[in-house]
Structure formats: C-alpha cells, structure tokens
C-alpha atoms as a PDB file:
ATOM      1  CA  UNK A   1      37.007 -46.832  16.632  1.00  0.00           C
ATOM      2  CA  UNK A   2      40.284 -46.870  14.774  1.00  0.00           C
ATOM      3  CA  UNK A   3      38.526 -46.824  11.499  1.00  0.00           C
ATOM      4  CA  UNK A   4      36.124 -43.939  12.300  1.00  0.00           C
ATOM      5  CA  UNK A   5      39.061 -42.125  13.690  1.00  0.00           C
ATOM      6  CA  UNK A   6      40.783 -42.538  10.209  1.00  0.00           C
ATOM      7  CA  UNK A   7      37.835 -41.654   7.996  1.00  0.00           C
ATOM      8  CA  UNK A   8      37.432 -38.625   9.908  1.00  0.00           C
ATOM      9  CA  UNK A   9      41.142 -37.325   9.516  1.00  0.00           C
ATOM     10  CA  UNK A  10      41.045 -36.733   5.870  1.00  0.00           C
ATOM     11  CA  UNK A  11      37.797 -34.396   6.483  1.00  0.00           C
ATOM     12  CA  UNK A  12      39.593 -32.518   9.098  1.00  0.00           C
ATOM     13  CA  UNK A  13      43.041 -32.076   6.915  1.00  0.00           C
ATOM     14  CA  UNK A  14      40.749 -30.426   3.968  1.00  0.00           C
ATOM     15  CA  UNK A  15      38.721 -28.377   6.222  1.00  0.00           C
ATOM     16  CA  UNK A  16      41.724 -27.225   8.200  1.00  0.00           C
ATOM     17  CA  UNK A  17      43.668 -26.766   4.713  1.00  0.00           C
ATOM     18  CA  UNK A  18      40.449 -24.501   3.185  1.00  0.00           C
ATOM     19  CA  UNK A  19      40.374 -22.235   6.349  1.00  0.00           C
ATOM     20  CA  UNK A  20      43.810 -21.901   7.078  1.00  0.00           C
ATOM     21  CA  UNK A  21      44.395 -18.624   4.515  1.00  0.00           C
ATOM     22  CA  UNK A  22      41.325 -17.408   6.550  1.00  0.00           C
ATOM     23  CA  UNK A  23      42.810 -17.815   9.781  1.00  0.00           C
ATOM     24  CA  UNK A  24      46.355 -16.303   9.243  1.00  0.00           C
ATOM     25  CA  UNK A  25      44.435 -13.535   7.183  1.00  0.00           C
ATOM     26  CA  UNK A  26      42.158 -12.627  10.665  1.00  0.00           C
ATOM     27  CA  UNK A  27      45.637 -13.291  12.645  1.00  0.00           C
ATOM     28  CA  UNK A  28      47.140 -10.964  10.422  1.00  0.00           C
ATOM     29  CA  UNK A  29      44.846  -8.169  10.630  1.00  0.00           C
ATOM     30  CA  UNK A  30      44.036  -8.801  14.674  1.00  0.00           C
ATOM     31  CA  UNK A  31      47.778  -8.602  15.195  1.00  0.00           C
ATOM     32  CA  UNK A  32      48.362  -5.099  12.706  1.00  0.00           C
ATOM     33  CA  UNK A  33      46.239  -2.051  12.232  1.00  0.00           C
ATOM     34  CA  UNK A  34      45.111  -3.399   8.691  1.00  0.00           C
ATOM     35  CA  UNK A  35      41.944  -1.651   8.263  1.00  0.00           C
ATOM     36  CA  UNK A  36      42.961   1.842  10.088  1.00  0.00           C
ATOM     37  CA  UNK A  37      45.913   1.883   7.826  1.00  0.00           C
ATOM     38  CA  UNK A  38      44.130   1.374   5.007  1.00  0.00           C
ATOM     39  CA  UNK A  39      41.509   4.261   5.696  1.00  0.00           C
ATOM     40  CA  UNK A  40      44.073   7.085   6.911  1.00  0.00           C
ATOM     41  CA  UNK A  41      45.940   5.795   3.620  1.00  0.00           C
ATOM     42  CA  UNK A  42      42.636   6.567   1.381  1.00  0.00           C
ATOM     43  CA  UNK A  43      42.066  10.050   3.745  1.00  0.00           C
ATOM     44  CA  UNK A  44      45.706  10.940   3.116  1.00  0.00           C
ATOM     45  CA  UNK A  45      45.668  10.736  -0.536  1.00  0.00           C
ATOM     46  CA  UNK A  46      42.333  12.131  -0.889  1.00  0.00           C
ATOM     47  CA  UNK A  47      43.686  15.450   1.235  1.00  0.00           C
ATOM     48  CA  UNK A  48      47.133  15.025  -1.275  1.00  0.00           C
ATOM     49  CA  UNK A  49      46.115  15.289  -4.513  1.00  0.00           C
ATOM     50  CA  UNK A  50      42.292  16.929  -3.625  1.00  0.00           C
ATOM     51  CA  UNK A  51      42.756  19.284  -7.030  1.00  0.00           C
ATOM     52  CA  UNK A  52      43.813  15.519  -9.042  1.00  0.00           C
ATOM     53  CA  UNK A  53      40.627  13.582  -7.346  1.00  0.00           C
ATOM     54  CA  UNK A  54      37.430  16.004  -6.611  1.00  0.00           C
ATOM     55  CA  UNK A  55      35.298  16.271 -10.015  1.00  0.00           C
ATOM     56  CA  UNK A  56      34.463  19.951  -9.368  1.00  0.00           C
ATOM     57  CA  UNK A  57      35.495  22.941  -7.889  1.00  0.00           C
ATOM     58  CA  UNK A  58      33.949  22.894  -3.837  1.00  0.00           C
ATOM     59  CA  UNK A  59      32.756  26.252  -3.758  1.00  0.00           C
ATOM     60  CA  UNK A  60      31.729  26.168  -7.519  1.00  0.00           C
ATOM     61  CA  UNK A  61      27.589  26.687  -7.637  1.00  0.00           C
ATOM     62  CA  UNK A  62      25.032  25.689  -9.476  1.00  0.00           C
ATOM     63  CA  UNK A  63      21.817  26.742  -8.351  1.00  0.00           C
ATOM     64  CA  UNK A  64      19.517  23.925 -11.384  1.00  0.00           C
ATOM     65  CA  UNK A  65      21.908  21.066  -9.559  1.00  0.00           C
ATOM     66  CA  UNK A  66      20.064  22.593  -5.907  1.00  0.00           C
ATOM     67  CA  UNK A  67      19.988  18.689  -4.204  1.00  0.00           C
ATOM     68  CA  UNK A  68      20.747  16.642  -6.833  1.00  0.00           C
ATOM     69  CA  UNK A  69      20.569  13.135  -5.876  1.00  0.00           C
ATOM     70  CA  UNK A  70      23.387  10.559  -5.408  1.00  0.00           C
ATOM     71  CA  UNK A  71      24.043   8.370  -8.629  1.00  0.00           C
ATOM     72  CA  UNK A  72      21.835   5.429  -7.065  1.00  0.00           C
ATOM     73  CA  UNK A  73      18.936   7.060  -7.853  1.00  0.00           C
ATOM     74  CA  UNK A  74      17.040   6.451 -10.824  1.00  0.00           C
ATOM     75  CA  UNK A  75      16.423  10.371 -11.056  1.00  0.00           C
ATOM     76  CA  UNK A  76      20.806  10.564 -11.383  1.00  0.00           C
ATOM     77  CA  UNK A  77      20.473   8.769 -14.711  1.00  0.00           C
ATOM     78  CA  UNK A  78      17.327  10.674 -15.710  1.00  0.00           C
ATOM     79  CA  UNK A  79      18.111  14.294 -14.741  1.00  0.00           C
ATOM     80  CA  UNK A  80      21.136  13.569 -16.863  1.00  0.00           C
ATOM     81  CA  UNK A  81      20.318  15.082 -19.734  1.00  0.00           C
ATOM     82  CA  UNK A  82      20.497  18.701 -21.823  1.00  0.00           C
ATOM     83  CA  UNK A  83      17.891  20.621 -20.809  1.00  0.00           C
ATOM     84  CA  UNK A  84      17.281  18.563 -17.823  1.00  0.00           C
ATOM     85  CA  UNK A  85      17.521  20.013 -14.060  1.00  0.00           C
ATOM     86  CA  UNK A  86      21.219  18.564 -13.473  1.00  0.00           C
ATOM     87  CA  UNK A  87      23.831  20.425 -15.360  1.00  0.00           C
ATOM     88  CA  UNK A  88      26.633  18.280 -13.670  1.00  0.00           C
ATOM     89  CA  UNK A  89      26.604  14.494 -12.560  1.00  0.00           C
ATOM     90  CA  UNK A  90      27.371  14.660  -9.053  1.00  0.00           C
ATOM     91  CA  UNK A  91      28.059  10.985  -7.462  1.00  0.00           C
ATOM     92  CA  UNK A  92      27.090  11.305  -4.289  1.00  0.00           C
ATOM     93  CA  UNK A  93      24.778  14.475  -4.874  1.00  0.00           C
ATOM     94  CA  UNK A  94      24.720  18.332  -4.275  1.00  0.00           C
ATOM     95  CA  UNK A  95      23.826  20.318  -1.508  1.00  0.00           C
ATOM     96  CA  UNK A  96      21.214  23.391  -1.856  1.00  0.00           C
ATOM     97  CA  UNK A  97      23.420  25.662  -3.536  1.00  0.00           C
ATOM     98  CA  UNK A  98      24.460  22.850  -6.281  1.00  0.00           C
ATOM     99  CA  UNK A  99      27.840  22.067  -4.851  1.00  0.00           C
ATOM    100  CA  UNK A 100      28.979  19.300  -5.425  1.00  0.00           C
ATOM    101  CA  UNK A 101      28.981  16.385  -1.810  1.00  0.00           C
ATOM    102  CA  UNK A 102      32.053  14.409  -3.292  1.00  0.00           C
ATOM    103  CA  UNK A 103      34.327  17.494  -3.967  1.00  0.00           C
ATOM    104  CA  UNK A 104      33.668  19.155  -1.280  1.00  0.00           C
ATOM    105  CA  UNK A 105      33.882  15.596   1.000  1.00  0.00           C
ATOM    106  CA  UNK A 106      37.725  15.526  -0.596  1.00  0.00           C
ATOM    107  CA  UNK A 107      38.716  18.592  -0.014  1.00  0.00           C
ATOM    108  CA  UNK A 108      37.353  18.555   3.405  1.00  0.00           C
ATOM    109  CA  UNK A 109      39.439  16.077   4.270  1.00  0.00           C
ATOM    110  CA  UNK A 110      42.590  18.076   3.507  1.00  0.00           C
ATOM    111  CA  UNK A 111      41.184  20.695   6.053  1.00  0.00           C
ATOM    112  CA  UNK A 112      40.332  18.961   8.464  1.00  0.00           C
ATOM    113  CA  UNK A 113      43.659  16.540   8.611  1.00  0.00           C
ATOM    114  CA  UNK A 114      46.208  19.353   8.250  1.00  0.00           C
ATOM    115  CA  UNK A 115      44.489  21.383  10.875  1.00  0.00           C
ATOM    116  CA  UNK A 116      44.371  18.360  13.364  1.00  0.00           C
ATOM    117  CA  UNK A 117      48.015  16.936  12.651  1.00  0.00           C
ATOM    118  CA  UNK A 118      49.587  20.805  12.561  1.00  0.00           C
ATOM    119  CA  UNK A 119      47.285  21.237  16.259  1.00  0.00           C
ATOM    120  CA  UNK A 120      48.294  18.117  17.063  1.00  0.00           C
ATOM    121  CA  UNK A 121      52.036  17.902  16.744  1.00  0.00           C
ATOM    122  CA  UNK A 122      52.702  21.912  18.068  1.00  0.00           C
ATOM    123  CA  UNK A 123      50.188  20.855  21.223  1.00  0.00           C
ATOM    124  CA  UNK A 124      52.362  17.734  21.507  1.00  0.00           C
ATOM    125  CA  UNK A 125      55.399  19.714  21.386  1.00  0.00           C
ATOM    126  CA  UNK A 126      54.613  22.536  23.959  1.00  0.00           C
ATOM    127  CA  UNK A 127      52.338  19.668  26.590  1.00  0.00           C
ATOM    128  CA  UNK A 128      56.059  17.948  26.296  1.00  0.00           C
ATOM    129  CA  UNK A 129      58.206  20.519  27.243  1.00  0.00           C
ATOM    130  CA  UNK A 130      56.180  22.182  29.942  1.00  0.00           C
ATOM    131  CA  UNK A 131      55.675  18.418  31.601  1.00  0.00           C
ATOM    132  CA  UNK A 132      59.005  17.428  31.256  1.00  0.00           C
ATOM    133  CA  UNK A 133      60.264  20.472  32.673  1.00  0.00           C
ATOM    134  CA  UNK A 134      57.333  20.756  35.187  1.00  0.00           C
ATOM    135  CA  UNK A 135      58.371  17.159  36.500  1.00  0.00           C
ATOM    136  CA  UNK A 136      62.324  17.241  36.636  1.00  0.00           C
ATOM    137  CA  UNK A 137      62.591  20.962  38.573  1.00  0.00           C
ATOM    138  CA  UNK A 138      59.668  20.260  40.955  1.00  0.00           C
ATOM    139  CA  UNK A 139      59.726  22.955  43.821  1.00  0.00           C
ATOM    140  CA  UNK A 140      57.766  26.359  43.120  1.00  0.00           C
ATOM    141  CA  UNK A 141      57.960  25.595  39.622  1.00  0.00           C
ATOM    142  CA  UNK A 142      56.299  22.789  39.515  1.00  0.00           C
ATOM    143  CA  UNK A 143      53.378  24.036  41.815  1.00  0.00           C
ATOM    144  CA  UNK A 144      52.846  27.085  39.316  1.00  0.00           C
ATOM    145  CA  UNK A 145      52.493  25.480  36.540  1.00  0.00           C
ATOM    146  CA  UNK A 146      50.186  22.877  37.697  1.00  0.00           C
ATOM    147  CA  UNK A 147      47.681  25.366  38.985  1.00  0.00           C
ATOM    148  CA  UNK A 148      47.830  27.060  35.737  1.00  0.00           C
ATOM    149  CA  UNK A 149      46.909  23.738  34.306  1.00  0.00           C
ATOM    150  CA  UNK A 150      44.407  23.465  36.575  1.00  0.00           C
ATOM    151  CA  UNK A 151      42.659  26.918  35.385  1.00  0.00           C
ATOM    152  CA  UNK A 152      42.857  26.445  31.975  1.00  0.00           C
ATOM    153  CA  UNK A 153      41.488  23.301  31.995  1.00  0.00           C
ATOM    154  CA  UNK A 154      38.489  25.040  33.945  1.00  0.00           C
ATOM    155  CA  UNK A 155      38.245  27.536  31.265  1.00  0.00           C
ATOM    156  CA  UNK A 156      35.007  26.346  29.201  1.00  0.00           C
ATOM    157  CA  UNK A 157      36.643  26.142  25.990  1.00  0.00           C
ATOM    158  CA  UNK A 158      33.534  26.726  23.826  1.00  0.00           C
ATOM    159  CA  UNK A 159      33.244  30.278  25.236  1.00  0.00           C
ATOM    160  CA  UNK A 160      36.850  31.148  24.641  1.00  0.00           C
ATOM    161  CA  UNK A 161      36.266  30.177  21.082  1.00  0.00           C
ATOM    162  CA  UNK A 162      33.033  32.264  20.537  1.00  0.00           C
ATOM    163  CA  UNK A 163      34.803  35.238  22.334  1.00  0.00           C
ATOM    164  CA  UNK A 164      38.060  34.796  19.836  1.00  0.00           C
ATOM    165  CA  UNK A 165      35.593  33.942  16.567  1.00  0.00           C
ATOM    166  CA  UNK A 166      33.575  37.593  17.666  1.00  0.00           C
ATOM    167  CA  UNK A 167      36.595  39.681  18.301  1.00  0.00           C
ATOM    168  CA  UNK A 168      39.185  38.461  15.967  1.00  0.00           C
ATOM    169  CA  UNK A 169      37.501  36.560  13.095  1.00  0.00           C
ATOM    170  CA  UNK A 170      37.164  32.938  12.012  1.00  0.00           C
ATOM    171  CA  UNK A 171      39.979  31.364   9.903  1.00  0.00           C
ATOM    172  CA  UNK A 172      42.163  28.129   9.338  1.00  0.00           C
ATOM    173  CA  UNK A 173      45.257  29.521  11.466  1.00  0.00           C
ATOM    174  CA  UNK A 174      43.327  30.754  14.678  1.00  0.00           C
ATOM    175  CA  UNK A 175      41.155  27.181  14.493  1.00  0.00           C
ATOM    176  CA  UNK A 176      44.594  26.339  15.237  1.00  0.00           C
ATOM    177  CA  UNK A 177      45.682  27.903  18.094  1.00  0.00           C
ATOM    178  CA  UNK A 178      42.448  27.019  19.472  1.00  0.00           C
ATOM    179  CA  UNK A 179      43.176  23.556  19.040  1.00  0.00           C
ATOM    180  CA  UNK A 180      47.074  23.876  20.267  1.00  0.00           C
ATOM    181  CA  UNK A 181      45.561  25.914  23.378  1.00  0.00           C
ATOM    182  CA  UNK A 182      42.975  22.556  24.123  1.00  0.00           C
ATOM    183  CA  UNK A 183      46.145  20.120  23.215  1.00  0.00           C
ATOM    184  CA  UNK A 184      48.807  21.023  25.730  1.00  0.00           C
ATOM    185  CA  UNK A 185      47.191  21.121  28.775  1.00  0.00           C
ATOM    186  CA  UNK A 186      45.887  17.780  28.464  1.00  0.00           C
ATOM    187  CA  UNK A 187      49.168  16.568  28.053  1.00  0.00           C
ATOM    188  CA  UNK A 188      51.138  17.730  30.912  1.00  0.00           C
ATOM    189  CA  UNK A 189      50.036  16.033  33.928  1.00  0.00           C
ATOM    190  CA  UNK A 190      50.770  12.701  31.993  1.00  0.00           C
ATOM    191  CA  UNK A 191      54.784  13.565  31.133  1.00  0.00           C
ATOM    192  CA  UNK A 192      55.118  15.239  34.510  1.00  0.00           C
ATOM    193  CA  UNK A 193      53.798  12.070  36.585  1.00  0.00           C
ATOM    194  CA  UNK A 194      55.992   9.660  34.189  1.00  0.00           C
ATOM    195  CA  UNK A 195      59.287  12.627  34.990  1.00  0.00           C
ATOM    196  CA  UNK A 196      59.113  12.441  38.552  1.00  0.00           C
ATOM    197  CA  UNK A 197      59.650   8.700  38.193  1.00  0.00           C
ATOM    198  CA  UNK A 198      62.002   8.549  35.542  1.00  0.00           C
ATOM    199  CA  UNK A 199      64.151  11.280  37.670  1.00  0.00           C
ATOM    200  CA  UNK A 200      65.070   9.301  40.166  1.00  0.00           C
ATOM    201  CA  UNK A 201      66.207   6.358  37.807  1.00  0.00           C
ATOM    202  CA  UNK A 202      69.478   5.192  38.269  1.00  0.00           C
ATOM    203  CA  UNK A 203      70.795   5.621  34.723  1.00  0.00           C
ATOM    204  CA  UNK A 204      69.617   9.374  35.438  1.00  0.00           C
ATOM    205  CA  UNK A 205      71.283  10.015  38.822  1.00  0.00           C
ATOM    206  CA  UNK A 206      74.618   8.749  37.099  1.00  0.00           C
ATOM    207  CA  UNK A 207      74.656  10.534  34.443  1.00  0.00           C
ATOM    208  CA  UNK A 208      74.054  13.864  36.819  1.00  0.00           C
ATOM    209  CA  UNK A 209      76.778  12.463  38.907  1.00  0.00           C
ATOM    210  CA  UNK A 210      78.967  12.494  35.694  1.00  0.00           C
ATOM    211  CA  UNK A 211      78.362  16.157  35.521  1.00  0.00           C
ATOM    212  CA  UNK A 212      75.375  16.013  32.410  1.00  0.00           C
ATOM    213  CA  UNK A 213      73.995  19.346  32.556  1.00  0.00           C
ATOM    214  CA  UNK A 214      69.740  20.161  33.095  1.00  0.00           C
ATOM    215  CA  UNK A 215      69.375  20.403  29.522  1.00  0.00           C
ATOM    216  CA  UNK A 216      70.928  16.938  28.872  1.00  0.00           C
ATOM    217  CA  UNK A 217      69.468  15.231  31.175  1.00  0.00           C
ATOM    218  CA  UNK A 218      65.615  16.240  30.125  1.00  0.00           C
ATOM    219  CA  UNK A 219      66.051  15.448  26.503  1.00  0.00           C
ATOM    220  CA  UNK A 220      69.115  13.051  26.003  1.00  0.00           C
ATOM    221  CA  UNK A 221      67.671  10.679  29.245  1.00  0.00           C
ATOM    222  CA  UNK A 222      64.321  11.642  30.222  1.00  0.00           C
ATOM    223  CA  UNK A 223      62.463  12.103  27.454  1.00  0.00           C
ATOM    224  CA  UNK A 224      63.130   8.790  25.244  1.00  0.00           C
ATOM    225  CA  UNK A 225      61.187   7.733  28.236  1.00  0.00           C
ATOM    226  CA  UNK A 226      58.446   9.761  27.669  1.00  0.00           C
ATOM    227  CA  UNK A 227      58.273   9.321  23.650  1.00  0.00           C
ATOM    228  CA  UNK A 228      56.099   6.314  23.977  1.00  0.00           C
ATOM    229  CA  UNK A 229      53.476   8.100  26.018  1.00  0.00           C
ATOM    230  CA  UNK A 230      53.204  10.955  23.486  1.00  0.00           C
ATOM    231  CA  UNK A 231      53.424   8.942  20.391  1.00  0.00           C
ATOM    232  CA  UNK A 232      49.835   7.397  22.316  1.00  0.00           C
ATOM    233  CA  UNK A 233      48.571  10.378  23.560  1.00  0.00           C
ATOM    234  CA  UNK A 234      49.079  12.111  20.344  1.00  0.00           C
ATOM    235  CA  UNK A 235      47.464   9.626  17.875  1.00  0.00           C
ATOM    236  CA  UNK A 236      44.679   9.009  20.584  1.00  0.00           C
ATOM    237  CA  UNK A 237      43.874  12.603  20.492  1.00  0.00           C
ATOM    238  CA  UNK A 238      43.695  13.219  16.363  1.00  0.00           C
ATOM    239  CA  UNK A 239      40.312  12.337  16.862  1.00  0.00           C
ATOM    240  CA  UNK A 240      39.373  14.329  19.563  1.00  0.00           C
ATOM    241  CA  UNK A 241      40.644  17.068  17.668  1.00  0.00           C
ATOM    242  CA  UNK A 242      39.176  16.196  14.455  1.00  0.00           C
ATOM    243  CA  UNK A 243      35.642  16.140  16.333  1.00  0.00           C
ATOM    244  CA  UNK A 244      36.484  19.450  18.107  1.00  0.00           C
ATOM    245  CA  UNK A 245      37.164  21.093  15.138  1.00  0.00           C
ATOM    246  CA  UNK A 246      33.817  19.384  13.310  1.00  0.00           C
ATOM    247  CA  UNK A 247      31.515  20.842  16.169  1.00  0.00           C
ATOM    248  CA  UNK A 248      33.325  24.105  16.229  1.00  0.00           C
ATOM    249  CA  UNK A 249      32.763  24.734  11.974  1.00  0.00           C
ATOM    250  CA  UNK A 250      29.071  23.064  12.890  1.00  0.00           C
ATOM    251  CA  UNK A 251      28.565  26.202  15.430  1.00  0.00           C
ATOM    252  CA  UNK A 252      29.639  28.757  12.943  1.00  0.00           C
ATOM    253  CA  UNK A 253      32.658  29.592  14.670  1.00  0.00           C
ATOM    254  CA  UNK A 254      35.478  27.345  13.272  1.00  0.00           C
ATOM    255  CA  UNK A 255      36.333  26.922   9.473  1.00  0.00           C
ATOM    256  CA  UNK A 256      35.144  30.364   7.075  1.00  0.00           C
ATOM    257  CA  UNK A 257      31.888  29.213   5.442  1.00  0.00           C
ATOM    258  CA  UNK A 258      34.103  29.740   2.048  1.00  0.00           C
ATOM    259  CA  UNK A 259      36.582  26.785   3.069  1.00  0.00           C
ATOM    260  CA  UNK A 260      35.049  23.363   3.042  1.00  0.00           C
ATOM    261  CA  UNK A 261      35.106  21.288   5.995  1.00  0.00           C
ATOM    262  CA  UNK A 262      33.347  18.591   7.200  1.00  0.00           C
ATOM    263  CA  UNK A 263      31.767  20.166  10.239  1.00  0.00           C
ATOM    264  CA  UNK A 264      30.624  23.314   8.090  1.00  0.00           C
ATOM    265  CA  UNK A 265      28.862  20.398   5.516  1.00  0.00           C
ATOM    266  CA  UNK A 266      27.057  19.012   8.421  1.00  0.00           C
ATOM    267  CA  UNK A 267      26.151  22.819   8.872  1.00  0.00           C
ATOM    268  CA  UNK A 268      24.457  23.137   5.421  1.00  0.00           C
ATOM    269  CA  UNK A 269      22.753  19.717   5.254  1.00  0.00           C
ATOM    270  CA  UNK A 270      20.756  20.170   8.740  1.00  0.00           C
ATOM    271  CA  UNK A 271      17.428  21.979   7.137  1.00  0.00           C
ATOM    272  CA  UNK A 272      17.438  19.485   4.395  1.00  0.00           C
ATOM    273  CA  UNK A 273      17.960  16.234   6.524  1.00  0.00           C
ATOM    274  CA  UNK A 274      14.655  15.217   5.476  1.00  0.00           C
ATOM    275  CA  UNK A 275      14.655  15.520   1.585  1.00  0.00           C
ATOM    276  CA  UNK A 276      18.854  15.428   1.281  1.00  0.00           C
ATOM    277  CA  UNK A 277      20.146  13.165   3.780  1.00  0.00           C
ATOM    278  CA  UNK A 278      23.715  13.247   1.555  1.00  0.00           C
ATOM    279  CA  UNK A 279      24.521  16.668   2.145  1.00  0.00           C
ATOM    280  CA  UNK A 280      25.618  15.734   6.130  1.00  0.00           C
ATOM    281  CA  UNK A 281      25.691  12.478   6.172  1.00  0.00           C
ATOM    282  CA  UNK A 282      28.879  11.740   3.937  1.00  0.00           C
ATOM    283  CA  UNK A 283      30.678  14.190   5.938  1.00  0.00           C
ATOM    284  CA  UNK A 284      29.893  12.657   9.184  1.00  0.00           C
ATOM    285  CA  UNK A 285      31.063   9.462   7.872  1.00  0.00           C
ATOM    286  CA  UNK A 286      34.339  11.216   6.947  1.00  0.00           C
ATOM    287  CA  UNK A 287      34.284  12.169  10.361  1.00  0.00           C
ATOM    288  CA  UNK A 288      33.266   8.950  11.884  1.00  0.00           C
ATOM    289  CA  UNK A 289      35.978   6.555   9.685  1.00  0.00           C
ATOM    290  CA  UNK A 290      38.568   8.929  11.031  1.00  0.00           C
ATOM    291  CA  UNK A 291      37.984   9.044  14.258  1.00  0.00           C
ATOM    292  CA  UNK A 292      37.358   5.452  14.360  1.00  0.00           C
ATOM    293  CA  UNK A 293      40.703   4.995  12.650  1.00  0.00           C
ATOM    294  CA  UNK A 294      42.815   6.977  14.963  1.00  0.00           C
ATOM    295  CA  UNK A 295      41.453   5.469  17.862  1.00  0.00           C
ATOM    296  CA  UNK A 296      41.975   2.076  16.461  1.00  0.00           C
ATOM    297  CA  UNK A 297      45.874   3.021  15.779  1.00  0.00           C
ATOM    298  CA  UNK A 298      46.143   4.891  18.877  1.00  0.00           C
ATOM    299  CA  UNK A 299      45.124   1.879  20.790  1.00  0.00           C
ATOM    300  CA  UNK A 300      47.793  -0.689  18.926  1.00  0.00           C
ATOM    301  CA  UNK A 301      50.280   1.857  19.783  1.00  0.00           C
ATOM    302  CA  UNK A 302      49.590   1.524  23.263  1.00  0.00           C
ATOM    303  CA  UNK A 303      49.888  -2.107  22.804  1.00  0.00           C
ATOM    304  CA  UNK A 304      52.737  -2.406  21.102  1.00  0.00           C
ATOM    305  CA  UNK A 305      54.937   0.190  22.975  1.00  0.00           C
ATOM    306  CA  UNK A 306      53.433  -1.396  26.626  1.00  0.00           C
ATOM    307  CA  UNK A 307      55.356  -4.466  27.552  1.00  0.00           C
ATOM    308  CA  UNK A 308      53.431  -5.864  29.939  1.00  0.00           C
ATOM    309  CA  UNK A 309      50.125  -5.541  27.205  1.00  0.00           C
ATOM    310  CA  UNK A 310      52.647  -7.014  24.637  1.00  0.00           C
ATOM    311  CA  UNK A 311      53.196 -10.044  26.337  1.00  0.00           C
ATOM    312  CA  UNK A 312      49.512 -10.418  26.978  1.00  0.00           C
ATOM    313  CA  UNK A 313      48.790 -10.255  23.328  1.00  0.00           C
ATOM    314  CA  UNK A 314      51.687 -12.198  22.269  1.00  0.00           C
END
C-alpha cells in the first residue's frame, strides 16, 4: 500500500501542477466581472472613436451593394471585383439600401450607450431625490408622492410614447426623457423603504440632536446609505433601458430612421430575414452582449456591496 501510495503522488503533483493556472484563471474570473468588463470595454471604444473604427459612412448608400453578403461567403471574395455587383467590401454585409452592417453596428452602439447612461444617470438622480426625500419627511408628503408613483407606473408607457412620437416628433433628446420618465419611478419605492430605516439610526438621531439641519442629514448621513442600492439599481437597469429603447426605434417611434441604432437595424432587416439574416441579427447581438453584460456587472455589484452575500461568496 505504501508503495502504490508513492507511485501515485508524483502523478497527482504533475496533474495538480498542469491545472493549477487553469484553476486560479476560472477563480479569477468567477471572483471578477472578467468577461462583462471586457465587452462594455470593446462597446465603449467602439461608441468612442465610431468615426476612427466604422469602414464607411452609416447612412452612406449604395444601391449595387443591396444585401451584400458577410465576408464568409464565397460570393464576398467573388463579387469583389470592378464591374462586379459589390462596389464596397462590407465584412459583415449590407442591408437593402447598401449600407454598410459593421458601420452602422459601431455607430449604433454610440447611440444606444449614450442615450441609456445619459437616461440612466438623470433617472437615477431624480428616483434618488424624490425617495430620499419621500422617506425622511413621511406625513402628507410622503402619501402624495407615493400615489403619484403609483399612477405613473399605471400609465402604459408604450402609449405615452406613441402619443409624444405623433405630437412632438421622434429624436435622440425626447427618447430621453422618455427613458428618464420610465427610470425614476422605478426607483423610488426602493430609497424610500431603505430611508425610513436608515432615519431612525442612531448615528442619524445624533446628529439631529446636534442641531444638523434637513438638508444635512439627507445627503451628508442618509444617502451614503443609499449609494449602494443605486449604484445596483442603476447598472441593473442599463439593460432594461437599452432594450426599451431597441423596441421603441423597432416600433418606429424611438431613434429618427436617419440615426443608426440598433433597434431601427432590427427594423430594416425584418422583410429580408430570410435571404439577409445579417442585417438584424448583428444588431441584436449588440443588443444581447450588452444586456447580458450589464446584468452580469449589476449582479457582482450586488455581491460585492451586500455583506451578508460577500461572506457567502468569500
């Protein structure tokens, strides 16, 4: 027994030795948001430097390119010629009007990440102050604005967007108020319930003893109590946003058909599904990888900040 036990050490020591980078590697990336860094990194830079990175202008046409194939197809290499029906190379293809998917993909990501982070951080913003001041006067106040909340969140949001898109016209700007107007309220009941308990906190009735005035006491001792929650709620919601804004352009009523966005590519590539998959389905994927990624970041967040999840995972 002694002798089998020997032999068999030696295997173990190389096989633990060969898999031990591959074990701190998955530690590594269990333990930190590896990949979701990596692809809001790529998504940032692509929305960055869009004019440095796209091949082509978005909007720029070219009717002989109409559905040009992606560069795996043999046709790419064929069709690449003077004379031939391409005009352009176009990586990952061109929709029916010859634009080119992989410009308009990286520019599209430029719209539809500043309009989400702008929506999100002024919805943040407002959904912070009206539950932190919701939850710390209570009384009429408080009753008010909660069944104001409880309206607007009754409000089908889809109609109020149709009705603003008819009467005041589509653009970048009043996508986001729509998406500030969706953001807030979802926000408040969450930093009012955490204010009524952080109110009655010791640290807080002391410092009102000491004579701290309203003001001080929301944002000096309340609301680094609060910063956790919206730092999750916030990155949680980028994706919601993203999605909203997507399915809003994909109705016609979001983004102007003249800006690229994702949602409005998904738009142009639904008659051709059949014979030009490309044209919507690298846009969803945009979609899909940032989403995915925010959710993903959102959720470590919540780890991280959460003690009593913290300790689980540690």
């Amino acid at each position: 027994m002694t002798g089998q036990t020997e032999s068999i050490h030696p295997v173990v020591t190389i096989v633990n030795s060969i898999l031990r980078p591959f074990t701190r590697s998955w530690n590594f990336v269990r333990r930190w948001p590896v990949i979701p860094a990596v692809v809001l990194f790529v998504l940032a830079v692509f929305a960055a430097f869009s004019p440095l990175i796209a091949p082509n202008d978005p909007n720029d046409q070219a009717l002989r390119s109409s559905l040009a194939k992606p560069f795996w197809y043999t046709d790419y290499y064929e069709n690449d010629r003077i004379g031939s029906k391409i005009e352009k190379p176009h990586i990952l293809g061109a929709d029916k009007y010859g634009r080119d998917v992989f410009s308009r993909v990286v520019y599209g990501a430029r719209i539809s990440l500043s309009v989400a982070l702008v929506s999100m951080i002024s919805g943040t913003i407002l959904g912070a102050w009206a539950g932190i001041t919701t939850g710390f006067y209570g009384g009429l106040f408080d009753e008010l604005m909660t069944r104001f909340v409880d309206v607007w969140n009754a409000l089908p949001f889809l109609l109020i967007a149709l009705v603003v898109s008819i009467t005041i016209g589509q653009g970048v700007f009043i996508m986001m108020i729509l998406l500030i107007m969706l953001t807030w309220v979802g926000l408040v009941r969450n930093v009012r319930a955490e204010v009524l308990s952080l109110k009655t906190r010791d640290y807080v009735l002391a410092a009102r003893v000491a004579g701290a005035s309203d003001i001080r006491l929301m944002y000096k001792h309340i609301f680094p109590g609060v910063s956790n929650l919206l730092l999750v709620l916030a990155s949680l919601r980028v994706g919601g946003l993203i999605l909203t804004e997507a399915s809003l352009s994909f109705l016609g009523v979001g983004i102007p058909a003249n800006v690229p966005s994702w949602g409005q590519m998904i738009s142009d590539g639904r008659d051709t599904l059949d014979d030009a998959w490309w044209v919507s389905f690298f846009p969803g994927l945009g979609i899909f990888l940032t989403v995915m990624a925010m959710n993903f970041l959102g959720d470590w967040i919540r780890d991280r900040t959460d003690p009593r999840l913290r300790q689980l995972r540690d």
